[in-house]
N, C-alpha and C. Protein backbone atom coordinates (compact mmCIF):
# COMPACT_ATOMS: atom_id res chain seq x y z
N UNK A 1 108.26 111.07 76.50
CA UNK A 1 107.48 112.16 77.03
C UNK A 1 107.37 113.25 75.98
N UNK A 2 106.36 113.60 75.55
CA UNK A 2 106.04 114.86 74.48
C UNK A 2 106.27 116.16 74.91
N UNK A 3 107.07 116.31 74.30
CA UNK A 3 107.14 117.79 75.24
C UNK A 3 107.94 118.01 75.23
N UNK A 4 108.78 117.12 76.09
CA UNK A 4 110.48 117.42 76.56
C UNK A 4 111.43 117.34 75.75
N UNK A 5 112.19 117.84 76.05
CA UNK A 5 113.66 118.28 75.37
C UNK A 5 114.65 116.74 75.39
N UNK A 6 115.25 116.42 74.79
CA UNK A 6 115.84 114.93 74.45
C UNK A 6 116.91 115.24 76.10
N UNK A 7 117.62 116.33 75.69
CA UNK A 7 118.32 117.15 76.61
C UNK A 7 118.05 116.87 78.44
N UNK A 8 116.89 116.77 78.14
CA UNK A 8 116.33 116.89 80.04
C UNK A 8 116.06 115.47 79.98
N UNK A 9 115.37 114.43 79.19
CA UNK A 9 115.00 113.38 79.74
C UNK A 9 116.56 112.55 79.64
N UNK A 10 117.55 113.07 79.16
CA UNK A 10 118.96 112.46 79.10
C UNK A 10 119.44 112.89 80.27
N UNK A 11 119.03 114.06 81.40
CA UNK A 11 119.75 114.63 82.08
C UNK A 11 118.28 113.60 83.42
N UNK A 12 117.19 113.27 83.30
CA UNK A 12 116.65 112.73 84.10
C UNK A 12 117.03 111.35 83.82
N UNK A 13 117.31 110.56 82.77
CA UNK A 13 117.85 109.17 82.83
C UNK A 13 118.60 108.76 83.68
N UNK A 14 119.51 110.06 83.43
CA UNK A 14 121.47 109.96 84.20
C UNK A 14 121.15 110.31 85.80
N UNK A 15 120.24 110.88 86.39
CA UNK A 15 119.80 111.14 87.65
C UNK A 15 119.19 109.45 88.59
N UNK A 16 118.15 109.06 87.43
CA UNK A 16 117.67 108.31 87.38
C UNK A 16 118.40 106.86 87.71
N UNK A 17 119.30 106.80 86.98
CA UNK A 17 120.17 106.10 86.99
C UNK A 17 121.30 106.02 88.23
N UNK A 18 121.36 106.66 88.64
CA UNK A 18 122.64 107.69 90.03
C UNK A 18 121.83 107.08 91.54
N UNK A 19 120.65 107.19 91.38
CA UNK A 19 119.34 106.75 92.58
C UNK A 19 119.53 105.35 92.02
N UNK A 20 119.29 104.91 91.28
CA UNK A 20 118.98 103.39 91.15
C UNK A 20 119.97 102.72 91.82
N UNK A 21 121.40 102.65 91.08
CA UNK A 21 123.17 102.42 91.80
C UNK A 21 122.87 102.50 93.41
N UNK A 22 122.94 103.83 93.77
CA UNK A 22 123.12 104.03 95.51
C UNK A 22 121.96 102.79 96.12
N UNK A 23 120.78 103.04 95.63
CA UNK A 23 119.98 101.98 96.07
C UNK A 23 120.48 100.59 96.49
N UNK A 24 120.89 99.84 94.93
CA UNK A 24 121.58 98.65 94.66
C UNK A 24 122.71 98.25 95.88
N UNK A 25 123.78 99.87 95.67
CA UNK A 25 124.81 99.75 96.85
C UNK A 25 124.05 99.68 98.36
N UNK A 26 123.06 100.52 98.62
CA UNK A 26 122.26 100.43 99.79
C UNK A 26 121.78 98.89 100.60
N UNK A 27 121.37 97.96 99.52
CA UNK A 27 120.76 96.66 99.78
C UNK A 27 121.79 95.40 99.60
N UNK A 28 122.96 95.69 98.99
CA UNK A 28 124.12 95.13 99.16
C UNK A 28 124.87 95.20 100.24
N UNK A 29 125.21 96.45 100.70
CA UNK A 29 125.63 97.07 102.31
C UNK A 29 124.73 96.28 103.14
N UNK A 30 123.45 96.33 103.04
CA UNK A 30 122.30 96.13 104.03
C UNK A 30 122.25 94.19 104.08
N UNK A 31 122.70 93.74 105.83
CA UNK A 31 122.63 92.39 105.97
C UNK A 31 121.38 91.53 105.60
N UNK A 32 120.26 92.09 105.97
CA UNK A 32 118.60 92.17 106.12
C UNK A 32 118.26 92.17 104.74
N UNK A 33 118.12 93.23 104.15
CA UNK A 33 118.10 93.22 103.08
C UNK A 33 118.59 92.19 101.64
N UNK A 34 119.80 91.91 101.84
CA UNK A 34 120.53 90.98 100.71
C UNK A 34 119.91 89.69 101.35
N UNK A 35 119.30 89.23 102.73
CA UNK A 35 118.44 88.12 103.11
C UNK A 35 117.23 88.48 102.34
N UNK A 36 116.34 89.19 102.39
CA UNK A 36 115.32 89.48 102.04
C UNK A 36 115.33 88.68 100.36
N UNK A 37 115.88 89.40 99.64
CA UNK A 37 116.35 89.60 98.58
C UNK A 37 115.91 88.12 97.68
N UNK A 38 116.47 86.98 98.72
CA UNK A 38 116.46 85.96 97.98
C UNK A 38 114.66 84.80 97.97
N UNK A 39 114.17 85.84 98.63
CA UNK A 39 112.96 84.92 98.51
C UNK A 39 112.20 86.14 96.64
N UNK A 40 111.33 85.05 96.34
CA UNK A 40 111.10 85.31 95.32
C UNK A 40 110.01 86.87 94.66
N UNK A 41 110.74 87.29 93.46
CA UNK A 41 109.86 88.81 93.52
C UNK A 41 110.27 89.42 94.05
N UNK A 42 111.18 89.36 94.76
CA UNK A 42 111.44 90.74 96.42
C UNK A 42 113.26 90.88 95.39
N UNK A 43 112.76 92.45 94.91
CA UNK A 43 113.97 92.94 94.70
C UNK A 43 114.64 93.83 96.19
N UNK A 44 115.56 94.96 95.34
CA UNK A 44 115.89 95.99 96.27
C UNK A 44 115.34 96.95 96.84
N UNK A 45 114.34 97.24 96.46
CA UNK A 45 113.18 98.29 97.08
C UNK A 45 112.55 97.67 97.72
N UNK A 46 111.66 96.68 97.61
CA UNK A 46 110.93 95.84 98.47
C UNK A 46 111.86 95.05 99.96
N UNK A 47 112.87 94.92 99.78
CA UNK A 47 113.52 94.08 100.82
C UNK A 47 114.02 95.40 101.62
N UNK A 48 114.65 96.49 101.15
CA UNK A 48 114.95 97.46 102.20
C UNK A 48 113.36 97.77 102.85
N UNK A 49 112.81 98.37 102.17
CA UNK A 49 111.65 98.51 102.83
C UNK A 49 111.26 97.68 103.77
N UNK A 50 110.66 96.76 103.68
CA UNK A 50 110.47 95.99 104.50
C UNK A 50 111.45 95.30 105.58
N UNK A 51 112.74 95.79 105.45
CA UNK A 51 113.60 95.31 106.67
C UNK A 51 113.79 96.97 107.04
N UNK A 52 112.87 97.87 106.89
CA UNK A 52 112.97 98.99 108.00
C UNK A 52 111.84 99.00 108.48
N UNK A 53 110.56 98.52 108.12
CA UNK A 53 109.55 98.63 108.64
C UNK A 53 109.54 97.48 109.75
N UNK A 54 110.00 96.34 109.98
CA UNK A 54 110.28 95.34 110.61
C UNK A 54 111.11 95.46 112.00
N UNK A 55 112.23 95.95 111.36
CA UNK A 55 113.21 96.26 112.42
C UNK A 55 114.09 95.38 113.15
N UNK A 56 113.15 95.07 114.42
CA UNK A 56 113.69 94.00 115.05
C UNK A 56 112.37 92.64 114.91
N UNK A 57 112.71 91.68 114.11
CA UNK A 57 112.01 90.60 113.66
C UNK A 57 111.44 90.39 114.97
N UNK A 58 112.17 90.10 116.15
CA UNK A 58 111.86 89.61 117.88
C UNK A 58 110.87 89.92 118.19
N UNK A 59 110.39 90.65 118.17
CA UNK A 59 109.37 92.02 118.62
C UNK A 59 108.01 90.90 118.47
N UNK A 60 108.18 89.99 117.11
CA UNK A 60 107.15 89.25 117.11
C UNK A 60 106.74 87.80 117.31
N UNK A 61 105.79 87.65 118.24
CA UNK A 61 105.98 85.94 118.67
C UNK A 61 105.70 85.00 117.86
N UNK A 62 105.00 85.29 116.79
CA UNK A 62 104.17 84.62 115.75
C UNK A 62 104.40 85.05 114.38
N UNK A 63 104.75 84.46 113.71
CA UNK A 63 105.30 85.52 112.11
C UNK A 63 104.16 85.75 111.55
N UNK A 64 102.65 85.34 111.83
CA UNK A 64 101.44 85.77 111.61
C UNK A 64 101.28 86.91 112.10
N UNK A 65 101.69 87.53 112.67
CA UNK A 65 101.46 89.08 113.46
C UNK A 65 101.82 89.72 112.39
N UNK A 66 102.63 89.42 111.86
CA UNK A 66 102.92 90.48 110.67
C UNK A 66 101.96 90.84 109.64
N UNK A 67 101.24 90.49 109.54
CA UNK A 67 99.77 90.64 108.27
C UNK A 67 99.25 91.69 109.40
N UNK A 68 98.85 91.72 110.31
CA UNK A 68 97.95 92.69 110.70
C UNK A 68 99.11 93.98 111.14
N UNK A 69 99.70 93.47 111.42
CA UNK A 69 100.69 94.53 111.58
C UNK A 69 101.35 95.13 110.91
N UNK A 70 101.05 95.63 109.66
CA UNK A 70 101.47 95.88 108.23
C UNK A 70 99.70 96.34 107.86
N UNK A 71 98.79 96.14 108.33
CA UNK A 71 97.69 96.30 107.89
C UNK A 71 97.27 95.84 106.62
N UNK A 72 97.08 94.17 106.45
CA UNK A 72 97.14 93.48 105.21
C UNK A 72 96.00 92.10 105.83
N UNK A 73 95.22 92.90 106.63
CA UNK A 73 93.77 92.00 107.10
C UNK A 73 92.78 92.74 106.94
N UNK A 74 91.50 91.64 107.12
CA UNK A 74 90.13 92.68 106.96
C UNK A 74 89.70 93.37 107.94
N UNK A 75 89.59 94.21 107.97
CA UNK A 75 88.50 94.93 108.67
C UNK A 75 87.43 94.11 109.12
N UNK A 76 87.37 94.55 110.82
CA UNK A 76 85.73 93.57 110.80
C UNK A 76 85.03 94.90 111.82
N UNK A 77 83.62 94.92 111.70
CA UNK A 77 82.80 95.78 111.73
C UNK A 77 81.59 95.01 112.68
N UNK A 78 81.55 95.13 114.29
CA UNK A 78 80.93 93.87 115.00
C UNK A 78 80.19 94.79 115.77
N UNK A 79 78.87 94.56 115.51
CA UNK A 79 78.01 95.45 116.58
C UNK A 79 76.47 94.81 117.06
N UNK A 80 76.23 94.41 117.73
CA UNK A 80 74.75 93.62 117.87
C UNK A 80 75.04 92.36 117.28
N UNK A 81 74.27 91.95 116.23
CA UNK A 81 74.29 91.03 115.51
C UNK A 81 74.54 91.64 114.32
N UNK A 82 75.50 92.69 113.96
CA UNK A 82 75.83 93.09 112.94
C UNK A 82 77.27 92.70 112.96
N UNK A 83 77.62 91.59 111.81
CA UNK A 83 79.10 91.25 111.54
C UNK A 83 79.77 91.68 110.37
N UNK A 84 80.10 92.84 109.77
CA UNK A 84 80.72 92.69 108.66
C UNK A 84 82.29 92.62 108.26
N UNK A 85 82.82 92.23 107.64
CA UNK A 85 84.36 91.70 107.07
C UNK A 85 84.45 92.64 105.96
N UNK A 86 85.75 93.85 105.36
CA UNK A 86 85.55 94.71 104.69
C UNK A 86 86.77 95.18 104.58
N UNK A 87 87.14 96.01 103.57
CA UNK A 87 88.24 95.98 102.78
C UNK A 87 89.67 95.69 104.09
N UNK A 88 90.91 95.73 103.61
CA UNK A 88 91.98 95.43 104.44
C UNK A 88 92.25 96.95 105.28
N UNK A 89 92.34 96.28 106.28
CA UNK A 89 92.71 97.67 107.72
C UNK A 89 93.46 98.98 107.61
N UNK A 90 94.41 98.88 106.71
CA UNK A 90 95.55 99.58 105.93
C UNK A 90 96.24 100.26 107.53
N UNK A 91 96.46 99.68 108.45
CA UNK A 91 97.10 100.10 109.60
C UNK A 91 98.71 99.56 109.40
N UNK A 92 99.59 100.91 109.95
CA UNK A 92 100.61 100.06 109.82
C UNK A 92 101.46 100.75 108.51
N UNK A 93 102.60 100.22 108.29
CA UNK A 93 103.26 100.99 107.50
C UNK A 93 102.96 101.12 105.75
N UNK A 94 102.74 101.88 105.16
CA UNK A 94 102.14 102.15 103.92
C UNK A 94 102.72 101.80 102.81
N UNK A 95 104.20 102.18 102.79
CA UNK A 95 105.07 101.93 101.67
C UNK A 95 105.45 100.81 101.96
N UNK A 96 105.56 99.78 103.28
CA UNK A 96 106.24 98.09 103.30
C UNK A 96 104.62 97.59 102.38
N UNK A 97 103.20 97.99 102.85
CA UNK A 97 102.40 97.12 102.00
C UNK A 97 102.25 97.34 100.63
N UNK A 98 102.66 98.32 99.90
CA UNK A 98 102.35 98.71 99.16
C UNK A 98 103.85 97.96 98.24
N UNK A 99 104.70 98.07 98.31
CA UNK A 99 105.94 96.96 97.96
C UNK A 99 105.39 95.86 98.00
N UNK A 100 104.99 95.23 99.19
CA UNK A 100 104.66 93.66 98.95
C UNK A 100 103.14 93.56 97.94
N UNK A 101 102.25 94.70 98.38
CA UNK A 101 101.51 94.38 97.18
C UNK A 101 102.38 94.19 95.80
N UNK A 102 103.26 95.22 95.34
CA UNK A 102 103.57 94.89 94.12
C UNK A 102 104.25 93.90 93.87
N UNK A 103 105.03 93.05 94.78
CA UNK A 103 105.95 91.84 94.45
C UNK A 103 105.06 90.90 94.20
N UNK A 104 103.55 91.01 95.25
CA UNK A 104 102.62 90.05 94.73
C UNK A 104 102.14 89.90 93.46
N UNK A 105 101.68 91.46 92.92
CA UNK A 105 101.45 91.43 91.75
C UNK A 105 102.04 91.30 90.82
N UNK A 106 103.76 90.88 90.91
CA UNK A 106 104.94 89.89 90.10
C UNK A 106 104.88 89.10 89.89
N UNK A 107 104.46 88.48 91.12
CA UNK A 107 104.34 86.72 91.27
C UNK A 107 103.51 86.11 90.33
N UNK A 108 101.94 87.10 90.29
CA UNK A 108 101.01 86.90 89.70
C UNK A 108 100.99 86.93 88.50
N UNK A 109 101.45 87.80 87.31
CA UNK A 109 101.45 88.31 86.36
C UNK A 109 102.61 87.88 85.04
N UNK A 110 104.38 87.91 86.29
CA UNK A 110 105.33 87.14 85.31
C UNK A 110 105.77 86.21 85.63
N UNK A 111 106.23 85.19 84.62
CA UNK A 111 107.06 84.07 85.27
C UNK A 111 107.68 84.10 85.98
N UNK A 112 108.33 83.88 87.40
CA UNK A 112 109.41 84.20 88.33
C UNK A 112 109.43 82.81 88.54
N UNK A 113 111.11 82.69 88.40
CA UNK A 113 111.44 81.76 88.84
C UNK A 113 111.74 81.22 90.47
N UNK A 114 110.77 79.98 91.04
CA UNK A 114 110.98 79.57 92.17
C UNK A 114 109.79 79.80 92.90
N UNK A 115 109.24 80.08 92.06
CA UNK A 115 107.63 80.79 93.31
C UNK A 115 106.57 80.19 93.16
N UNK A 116 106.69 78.72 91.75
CA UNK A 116 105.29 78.14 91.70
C UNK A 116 104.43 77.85 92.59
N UNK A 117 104.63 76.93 93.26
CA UNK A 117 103.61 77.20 94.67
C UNK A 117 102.53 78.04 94.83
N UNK A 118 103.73 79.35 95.17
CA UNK A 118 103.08 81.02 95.79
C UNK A 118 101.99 80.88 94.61
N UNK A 119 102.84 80.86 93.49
CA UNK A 119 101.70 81.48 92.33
C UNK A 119 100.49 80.73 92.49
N UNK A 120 100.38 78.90 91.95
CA UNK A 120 99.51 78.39 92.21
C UNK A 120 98.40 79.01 93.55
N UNK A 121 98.92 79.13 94.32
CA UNK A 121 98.37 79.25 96.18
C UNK A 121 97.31 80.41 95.70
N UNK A 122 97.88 81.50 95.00
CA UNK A 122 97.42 82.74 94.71
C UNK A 122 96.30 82.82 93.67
N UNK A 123 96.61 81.98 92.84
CA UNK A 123 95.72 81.55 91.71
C UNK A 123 94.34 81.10 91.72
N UNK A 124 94.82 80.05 93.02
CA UNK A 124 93.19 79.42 93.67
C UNK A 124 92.13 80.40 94.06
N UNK A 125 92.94 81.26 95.09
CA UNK A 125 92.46 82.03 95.45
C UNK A 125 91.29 83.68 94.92
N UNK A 126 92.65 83.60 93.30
CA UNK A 126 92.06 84.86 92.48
C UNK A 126 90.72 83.90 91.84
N UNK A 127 90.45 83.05 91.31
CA UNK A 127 89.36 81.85 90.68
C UNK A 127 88.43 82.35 91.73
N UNK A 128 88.71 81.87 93.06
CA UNK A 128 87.29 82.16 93.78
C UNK A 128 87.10 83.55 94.32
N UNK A 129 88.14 84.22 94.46
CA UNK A 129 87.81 85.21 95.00
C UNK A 129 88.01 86.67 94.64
N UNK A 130 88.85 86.52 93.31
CA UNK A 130 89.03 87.58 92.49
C UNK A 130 90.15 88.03 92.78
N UNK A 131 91.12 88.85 91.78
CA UNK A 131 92.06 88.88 91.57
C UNK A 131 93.14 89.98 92.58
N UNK A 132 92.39 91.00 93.28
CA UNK A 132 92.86 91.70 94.19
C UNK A 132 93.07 91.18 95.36
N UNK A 133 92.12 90.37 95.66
CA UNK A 133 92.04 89.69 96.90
C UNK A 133 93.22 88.69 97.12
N UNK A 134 93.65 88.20 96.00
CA UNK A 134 94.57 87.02 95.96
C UNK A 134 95.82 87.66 96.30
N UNK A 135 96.14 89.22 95.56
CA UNK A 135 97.43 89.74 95.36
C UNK A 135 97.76 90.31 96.93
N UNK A 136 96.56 90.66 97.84
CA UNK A 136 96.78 90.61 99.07
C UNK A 136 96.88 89.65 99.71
N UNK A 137 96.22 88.64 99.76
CA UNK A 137 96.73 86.84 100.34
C UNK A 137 97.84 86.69 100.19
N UNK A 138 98.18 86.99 99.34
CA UNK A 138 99.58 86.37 98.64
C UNK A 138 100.67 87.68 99.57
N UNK A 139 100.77 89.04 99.63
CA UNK A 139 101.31 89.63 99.76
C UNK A 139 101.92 89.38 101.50
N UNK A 140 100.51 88.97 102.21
CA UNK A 140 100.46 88.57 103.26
C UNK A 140 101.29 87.81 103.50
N UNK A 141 101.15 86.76 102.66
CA UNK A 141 101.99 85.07 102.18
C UNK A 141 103.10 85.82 102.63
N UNK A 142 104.04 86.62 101.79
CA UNK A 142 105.19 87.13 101.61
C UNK A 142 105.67 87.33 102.53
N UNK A 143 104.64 88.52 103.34
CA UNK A 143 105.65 89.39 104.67
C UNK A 143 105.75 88.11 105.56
N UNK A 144 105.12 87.00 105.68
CA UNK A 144 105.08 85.94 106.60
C UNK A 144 106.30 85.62 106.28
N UNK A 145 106.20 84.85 105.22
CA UNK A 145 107.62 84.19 104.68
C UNK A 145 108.82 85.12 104.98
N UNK A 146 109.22 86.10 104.63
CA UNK A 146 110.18 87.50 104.43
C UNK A 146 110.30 87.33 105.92
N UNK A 147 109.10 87.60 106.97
CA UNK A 147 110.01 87.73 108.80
C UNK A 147 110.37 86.50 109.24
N UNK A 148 109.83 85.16 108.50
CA UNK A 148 110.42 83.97 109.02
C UNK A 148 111.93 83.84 108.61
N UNK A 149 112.59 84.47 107.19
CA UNK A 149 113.68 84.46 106.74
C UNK A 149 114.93 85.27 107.58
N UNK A 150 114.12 86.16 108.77
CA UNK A 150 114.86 87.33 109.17
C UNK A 150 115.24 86.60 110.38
N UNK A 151 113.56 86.31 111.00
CA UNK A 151 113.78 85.32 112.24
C UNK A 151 114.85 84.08 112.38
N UNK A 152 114.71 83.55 111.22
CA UNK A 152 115.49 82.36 111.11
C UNK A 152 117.36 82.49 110.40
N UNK A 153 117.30 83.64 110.37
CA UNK A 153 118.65 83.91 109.53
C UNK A 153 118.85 83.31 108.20
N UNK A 154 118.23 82.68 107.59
CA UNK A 154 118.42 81.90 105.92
C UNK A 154 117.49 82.06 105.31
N UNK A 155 118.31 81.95 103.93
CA UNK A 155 117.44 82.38 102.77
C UNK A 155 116.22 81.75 102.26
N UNK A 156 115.51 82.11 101.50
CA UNK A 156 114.26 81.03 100.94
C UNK A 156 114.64 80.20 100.17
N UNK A 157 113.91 79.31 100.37
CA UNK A 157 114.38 77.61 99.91
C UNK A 157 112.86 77.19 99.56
N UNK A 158 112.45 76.97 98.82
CA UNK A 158 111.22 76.87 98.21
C UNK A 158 111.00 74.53 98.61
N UNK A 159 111.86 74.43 98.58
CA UNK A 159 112.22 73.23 98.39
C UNK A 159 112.30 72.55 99.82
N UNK A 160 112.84 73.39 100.67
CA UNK A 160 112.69 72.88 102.19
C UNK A 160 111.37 73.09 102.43
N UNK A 161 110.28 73.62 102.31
CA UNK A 161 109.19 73.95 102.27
C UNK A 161 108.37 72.76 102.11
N UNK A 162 108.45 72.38 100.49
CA UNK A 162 108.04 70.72 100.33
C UNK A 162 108.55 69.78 100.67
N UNK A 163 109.75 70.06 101.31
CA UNK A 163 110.40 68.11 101.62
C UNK A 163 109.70 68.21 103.58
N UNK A 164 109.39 69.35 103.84
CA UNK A 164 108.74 69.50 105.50
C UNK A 164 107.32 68.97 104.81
N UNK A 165 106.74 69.33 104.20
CA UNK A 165 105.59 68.95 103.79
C UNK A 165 105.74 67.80 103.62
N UNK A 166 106.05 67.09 102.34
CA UNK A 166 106.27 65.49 102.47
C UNK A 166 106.23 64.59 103.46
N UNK A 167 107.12 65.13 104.41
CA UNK A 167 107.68 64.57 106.12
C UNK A 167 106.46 64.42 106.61
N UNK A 168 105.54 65.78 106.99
CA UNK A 168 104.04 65.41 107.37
C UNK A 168 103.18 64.73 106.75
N UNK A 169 103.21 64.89 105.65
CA UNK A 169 102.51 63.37 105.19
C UNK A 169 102.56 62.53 105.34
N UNK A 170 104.00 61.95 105.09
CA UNK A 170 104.14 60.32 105.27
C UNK A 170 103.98 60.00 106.78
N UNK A 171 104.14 61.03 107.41
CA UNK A 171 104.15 60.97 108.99
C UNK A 171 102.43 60.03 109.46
N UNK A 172 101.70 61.21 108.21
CA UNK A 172 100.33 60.93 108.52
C UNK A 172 99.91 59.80 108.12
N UNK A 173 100.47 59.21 106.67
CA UNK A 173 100.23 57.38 106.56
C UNK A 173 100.53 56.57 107.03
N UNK A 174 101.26 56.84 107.81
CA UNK A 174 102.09 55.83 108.64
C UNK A 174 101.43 55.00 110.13
């Protein structure tokens, strides 16, 4: 920073640093949270967040409720024969979407290990539909995945994912 005194940005590092710790201790303490944690991209900010905006997982019958309920769907605009579909609803808590936007935009951007899939899934999506659009699909993806982890008590397993998949397949050649 130009300007500042070596003095103050050493005295904002060490502050800086003091918030980061309590955090860390915060999401370690936190049961929800250290679940959260292990699905992919979702550090400590993102998993507290989103296990306060959540609350009680129960609340929802369908882990699809959670996209609109987070406000991470389109808008639709229905009047006569006027139908339009238009940016996402933004209803719902601000800072849980705005976290999962950015874990999406992790997924997207660096290697993370365990998330090929997601990424691929997301990828298709940015090709046809451009690259914002995907990081919300995907983010969506997430909070789905993230309340099924809460609902279900265990961590993400990327791998149980495809061997259920497999199962339906062969189910289907059979």
């Amino acid at each position: 920073m130009p300007g500042v005194p070596r003095s103050a940005r050493a005295v904002l590092l060490a502050e800086f640093s003091g918030f980061e710790k309590r955090v860390r201790a915060m999401a370690r303490l936190h049961e929800k949270a250290r679940l959260l944690m292990s699905t992919p991209a979702v550090g400590t900010i993102v998993s507290l967040t989103f296990a306060c905006a959540i609350d009680d997982p129960s609340r929802f019958t369908s882990s699809k409720q959670v996209g609109p309920y987070l406000g991470l769907t389109p808008k639709k605009y229905q009047s006569g024969q006027t139908d339009d579909t238009g940016r996402i609803s933004r209803h719902g808590d601000a800072s849980a979407r705005e976290a999962l936007y950015e874990a999406a935009h992790l997924i997207l951007t660096k290697p993370i290990k365990g998330c090929s899939e997601l990424k691929s899934w997301a990828m298709r999506i940015a090709r046809r539909a451009g690259a914002n659009k995907a990081k919300v699909a995907l983010a969506r993806k997430l909070a789905v995945i993230m309340l099924r982890t809460l609902k279900d008590n265990v961590t993400f397993n990327p791998a149980a994912k495809a061997a259920s998949t497999r199962r339906v397949d062969d189910a289907k050649t059979d």
